[in-house]
C-alpha atoms as a PDB file:
ATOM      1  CA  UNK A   1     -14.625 -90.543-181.813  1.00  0.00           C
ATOM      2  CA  UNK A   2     -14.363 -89.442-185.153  1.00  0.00           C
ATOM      3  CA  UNK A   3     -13.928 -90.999-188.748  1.00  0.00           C
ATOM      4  CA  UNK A   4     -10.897 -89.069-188.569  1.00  0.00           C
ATOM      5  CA  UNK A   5      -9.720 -90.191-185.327  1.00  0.00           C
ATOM      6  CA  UNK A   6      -9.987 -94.041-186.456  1.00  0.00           C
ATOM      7  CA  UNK A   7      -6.974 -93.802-189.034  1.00  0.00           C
ATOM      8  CA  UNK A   8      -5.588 -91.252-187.451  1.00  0.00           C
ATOM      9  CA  UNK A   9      -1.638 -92.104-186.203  1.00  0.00           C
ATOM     10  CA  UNK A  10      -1.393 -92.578-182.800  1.00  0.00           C
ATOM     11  CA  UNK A  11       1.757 -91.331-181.064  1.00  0.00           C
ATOM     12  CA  UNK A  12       4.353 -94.474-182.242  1.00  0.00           C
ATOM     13  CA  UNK A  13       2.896 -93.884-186.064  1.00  0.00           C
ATOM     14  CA  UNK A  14       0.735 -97.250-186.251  1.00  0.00           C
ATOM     15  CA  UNK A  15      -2.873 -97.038-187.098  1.00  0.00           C
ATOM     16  CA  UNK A  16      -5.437 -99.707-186.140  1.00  0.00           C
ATOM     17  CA  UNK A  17      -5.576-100.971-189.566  1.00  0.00           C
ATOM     18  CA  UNK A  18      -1.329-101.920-188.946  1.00  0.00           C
ATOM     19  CA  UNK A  19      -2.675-103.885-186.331  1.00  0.00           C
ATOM     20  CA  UNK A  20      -5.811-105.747-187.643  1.00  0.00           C
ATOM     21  CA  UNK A  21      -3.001-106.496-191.105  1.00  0.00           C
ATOM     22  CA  UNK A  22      -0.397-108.080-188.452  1.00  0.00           C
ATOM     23  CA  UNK A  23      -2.801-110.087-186.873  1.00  0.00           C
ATOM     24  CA  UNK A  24      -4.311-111.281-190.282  1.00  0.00           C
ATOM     25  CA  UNK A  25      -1.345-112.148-190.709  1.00  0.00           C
ATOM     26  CA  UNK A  26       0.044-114.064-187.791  1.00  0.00           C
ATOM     27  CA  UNK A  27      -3.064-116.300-187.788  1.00  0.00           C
ATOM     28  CA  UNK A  28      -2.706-117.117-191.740  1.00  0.00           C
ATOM     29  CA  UNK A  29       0.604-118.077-191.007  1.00  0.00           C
ATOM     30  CA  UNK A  30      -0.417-120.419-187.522  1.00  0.00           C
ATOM     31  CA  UNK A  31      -3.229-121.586-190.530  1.00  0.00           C
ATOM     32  CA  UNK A  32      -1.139-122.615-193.055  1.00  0.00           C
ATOM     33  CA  UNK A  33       1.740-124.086-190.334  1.00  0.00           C
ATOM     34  CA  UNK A  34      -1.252-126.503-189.125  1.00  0.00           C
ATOM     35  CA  UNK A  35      -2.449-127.314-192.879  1.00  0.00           C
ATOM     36  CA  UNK A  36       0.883-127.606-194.362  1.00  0.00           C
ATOM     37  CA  UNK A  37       2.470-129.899-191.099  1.00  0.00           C
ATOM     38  CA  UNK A  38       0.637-133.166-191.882  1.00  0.00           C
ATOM     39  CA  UNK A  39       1.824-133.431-195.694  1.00  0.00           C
ATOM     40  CA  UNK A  40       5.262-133.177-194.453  1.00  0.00           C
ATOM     41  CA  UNK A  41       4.834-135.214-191.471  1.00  0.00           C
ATOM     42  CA  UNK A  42       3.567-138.083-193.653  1.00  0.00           C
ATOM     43  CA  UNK A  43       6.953-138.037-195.750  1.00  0.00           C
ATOM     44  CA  UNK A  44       8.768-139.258-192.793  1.00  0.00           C
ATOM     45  CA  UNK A  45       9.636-143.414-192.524  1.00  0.00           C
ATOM     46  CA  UNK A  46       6.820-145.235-190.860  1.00  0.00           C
ATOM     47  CA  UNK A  47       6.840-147.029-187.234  1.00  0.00           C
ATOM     48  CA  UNK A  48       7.597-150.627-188.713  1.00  0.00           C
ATOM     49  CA  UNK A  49      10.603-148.958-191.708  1.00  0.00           C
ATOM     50  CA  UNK A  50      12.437-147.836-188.601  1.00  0.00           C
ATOM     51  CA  UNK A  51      12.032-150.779-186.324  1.00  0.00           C
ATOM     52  CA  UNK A  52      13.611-152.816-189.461  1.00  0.00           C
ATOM     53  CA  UNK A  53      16.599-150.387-189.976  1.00  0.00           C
ATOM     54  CA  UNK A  54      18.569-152.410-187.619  1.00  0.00           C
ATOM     55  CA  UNK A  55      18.648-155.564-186.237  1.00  0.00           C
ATOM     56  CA  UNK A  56      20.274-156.734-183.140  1.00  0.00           C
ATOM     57  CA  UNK A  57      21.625-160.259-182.995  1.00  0.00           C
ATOM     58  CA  UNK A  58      22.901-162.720-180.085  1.00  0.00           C
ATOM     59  CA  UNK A  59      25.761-164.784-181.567  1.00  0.00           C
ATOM     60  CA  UNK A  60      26.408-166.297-178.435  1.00  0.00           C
ATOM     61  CA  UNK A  61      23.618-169.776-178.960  1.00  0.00           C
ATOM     62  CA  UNK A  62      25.350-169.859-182.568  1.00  0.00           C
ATOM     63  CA  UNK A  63      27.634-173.367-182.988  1.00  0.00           C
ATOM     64  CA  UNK A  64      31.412-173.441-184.771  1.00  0.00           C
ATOM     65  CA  UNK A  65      30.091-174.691-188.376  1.00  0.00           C
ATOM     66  CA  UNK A  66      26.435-173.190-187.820  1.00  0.00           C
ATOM     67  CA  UNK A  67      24.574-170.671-190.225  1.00  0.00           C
ATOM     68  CA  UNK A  68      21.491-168.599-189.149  1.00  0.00           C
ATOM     69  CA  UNK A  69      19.374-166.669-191.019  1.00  0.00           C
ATOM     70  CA  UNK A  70      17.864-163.422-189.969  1.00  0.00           C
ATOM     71  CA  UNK A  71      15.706-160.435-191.584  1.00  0.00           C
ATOM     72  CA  UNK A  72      17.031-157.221-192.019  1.00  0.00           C
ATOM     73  CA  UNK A  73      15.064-154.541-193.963  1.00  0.00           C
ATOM     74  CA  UNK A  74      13.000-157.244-195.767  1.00  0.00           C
ATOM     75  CA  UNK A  75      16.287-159.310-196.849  1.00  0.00           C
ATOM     76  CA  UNK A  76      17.882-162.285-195.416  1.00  0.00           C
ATOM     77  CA  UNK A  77      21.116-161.877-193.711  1.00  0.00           C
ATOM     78  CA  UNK A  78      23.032-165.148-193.388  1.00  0.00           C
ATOM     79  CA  UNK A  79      25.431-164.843-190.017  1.00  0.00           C
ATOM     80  CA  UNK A  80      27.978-167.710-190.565  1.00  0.00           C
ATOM     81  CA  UNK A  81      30.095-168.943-187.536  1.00  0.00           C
ATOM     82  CA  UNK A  82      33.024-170.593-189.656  1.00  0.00           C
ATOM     83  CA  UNK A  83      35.415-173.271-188.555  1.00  0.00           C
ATOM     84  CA  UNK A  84      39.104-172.672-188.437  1.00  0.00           C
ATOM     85  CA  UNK A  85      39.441-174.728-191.751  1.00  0.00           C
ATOM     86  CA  UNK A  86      36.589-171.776-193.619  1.00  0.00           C
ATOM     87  CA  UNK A  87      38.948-169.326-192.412  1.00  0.00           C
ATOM     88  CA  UNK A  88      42.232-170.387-193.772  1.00  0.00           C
ATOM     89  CA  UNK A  89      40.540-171.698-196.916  1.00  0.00           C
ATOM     90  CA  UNK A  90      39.088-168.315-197.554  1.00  0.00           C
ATOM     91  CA  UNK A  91      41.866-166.111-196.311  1.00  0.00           C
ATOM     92  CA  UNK A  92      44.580-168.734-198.832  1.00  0.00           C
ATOM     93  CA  UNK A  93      42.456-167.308-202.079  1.00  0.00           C
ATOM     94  CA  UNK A  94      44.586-165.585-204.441  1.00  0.00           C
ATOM     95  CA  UNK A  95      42.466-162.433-204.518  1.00  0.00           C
ATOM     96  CA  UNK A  96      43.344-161.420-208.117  1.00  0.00           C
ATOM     97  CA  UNK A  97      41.960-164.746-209.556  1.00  0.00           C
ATOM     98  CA  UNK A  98      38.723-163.218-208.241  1.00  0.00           C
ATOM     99  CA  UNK A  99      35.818-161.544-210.235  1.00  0.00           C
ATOM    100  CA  UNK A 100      34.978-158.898-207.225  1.00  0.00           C
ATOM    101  CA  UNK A 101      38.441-158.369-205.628  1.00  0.00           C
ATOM    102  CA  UNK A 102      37.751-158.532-201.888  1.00  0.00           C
ATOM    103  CA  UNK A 103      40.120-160.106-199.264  1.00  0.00           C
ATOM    104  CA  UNK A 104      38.557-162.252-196.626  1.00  0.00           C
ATOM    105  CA  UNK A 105      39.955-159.298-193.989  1.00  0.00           C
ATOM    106  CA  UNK A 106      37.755-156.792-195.764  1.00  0.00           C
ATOM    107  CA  UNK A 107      34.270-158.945-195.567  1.00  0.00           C
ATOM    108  CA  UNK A 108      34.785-160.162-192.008  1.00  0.00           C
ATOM    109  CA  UNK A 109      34.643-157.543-189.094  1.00  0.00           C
ATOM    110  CA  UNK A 110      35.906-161.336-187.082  1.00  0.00           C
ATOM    111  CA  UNK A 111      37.432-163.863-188.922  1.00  0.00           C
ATOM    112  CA  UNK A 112      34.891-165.884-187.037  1.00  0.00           C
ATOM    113  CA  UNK A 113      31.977-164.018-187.843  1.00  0.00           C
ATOM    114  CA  UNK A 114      30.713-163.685-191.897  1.00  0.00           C
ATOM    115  CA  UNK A 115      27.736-161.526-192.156  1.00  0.00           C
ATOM    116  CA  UNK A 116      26.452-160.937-195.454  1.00  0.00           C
ATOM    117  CA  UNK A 117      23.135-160.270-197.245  1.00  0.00           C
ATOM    118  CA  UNK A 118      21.403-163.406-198.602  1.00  0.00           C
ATOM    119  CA  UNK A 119      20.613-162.371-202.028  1.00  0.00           C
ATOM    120  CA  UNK A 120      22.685-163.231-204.995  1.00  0.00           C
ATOM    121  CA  UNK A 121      23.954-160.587-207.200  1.00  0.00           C
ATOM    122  CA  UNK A 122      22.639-162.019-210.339  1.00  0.00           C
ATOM    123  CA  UNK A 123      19.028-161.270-210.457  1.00  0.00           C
ATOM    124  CA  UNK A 124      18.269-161.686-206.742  1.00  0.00           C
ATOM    125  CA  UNK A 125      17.606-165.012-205.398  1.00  0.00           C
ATOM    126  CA  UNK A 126      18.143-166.819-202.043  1.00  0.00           C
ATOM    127  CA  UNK A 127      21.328-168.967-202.371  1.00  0.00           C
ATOM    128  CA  UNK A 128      21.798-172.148-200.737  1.00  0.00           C
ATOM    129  CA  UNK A 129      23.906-172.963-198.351  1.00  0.00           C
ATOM    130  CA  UNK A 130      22.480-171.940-194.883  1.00  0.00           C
ATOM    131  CA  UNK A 131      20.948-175.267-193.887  1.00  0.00           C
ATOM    132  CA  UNK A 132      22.998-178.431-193.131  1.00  0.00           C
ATOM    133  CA  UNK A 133      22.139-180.771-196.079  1.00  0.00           C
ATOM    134  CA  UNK A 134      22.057-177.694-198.589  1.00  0.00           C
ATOM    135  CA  UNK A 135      24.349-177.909-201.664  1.00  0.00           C
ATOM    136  CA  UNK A 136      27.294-175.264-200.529  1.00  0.00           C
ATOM    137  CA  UNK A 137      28.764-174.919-204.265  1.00  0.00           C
ATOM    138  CA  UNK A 138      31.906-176.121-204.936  1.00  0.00           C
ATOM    139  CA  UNK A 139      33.587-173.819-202.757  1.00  0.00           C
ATOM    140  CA  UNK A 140      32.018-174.471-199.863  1.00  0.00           C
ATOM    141  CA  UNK A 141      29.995-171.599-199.709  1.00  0.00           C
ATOM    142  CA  UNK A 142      26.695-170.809-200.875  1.00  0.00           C
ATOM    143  CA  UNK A 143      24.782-171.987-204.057  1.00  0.00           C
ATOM    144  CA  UNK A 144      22.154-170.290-206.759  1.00  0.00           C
ATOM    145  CA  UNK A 145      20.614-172.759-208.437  1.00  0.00           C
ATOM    146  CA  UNK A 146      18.681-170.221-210.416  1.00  0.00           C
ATOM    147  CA  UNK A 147      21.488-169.856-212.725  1.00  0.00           C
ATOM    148  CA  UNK A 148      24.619-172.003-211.114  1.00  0.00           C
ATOM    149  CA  UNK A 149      26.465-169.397-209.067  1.00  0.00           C
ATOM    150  CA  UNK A 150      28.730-170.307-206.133  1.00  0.00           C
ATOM    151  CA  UNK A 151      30.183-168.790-203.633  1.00  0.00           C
ATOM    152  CA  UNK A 152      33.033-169.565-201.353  1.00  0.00           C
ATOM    153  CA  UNK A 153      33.188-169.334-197.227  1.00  0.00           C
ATOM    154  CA  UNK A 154      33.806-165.517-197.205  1.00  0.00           C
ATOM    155  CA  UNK A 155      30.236-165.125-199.961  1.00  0.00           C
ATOM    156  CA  UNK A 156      32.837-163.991-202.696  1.00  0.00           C
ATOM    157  CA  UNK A 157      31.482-165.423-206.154  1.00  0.00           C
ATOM    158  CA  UNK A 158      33.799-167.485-207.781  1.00  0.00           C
ATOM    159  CA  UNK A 159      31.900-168.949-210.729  1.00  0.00           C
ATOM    160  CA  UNK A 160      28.591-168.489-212.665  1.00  0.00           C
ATOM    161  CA  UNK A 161      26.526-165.230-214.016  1.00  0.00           C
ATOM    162  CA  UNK A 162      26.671-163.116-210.691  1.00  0.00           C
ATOM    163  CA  UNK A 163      28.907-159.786-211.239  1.00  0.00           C
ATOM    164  CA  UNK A 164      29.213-158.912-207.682  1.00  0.00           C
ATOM    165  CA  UNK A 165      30.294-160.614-203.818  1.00  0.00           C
ATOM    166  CA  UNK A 166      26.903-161.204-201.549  1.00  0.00           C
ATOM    167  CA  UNK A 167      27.268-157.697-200.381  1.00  0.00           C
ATOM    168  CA  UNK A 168      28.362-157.007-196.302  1.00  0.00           C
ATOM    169  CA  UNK A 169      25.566-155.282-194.542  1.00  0.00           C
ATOM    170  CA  UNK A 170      27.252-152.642-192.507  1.00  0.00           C
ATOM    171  CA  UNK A 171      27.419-154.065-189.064  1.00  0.00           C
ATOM    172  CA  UNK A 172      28.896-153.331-185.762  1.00  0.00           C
ATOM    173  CA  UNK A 173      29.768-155.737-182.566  1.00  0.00           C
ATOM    174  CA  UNK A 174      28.381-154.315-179.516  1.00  0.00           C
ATOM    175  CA  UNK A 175      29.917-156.969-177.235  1.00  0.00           C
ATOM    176  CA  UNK A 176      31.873-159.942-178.016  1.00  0.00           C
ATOM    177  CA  UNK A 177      28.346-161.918-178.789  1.00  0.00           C
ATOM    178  CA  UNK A 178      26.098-159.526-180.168  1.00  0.00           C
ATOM    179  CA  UNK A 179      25.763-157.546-183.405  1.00  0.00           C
ATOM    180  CA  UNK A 180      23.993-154.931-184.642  1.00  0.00           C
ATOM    181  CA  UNK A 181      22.951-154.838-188.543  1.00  0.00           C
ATOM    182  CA  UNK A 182      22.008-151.575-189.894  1.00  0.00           C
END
């Protein structure tokens, strides 16, 4: 074999150094796959951020008149189980005397059932109002005693600094007795 022969064409028109240039290549791009697939691996949530995302809850143990408090994504959500007389007081509100216009039938999923996030809109506290003995506010509600916000039986504020309802987590029944938060 000659010099000549070496980068001469073969029959098809590719030379050797075609080939050695492909393979370069292919293995800088396998190289740089394998470098570049941890950094963007490591952007994705972590184990525990996705076993928060949602939360599955058994109302079934839950009382008429009972609040419980879970975690969801680092927050409290207060599950309430009202009484007939919570439900027709909050569903009777005149929703245009209210500061965040919301009727009862667009914060409960149930009428039952009132499933909001446990942090007051004002600058972020835990209300009062889940535990029996805890001052409810003077509607019955929830209480901030931060700065004197109350809420009523649906968490709609209806007096003190907080601009906003204690927001609805979106939520879904997946039987009559259990939800699922997130």
């Amino acid at each position: 074999m000659t010099a000549d022969n070496a980068h001469s064409p073969s029959e098809d028109g590719s030379t050797r150094r075609d080939f050695l240039y492909l393979t370069a290549a292919a293995f800088g791009a396998v190289g740089a796959g394998s470098v570049a697939w941890p950094f963007i691996n490591q952007m994705n949530p972590a184990a525990d951020t996705l076993a928060m995302s949602t939360t599955e809850v058994d109302l079934g143990p839950i009382e008429v008149g009972q609040s419980i408090t879970v975690m969801w994504r680092g927050k409290p959500v207060f599950i309430r189980h009202r009484t007939p007389e919570e439900i027709a007081e909050a569903e009777a509100v005149d929703v245009s005397s209210l500061r965040d216009k919301e009727t009862d039938k667009q914060r409960a999923e149930k009428p039952a059932w009132l499933v909001t996030v446990g942090v007051c809109t004002h600058l972020g506290c835990v209300p009062l109002g889940q535990k029996t003995g805890d001052a409810k506010g003077e509607y019955g509600g929830w209480f901030c005693p931060c700065h004197g916000s109350h809420y009523d039986t649906s968490g709609r504020i209806r007096k003190g600094p907080a601009p906003k309802n204690l927001a609805v987590p979106p939520y879904t029944f997946t039987t009559d007795t259990t939800i699922k938060i997130g």
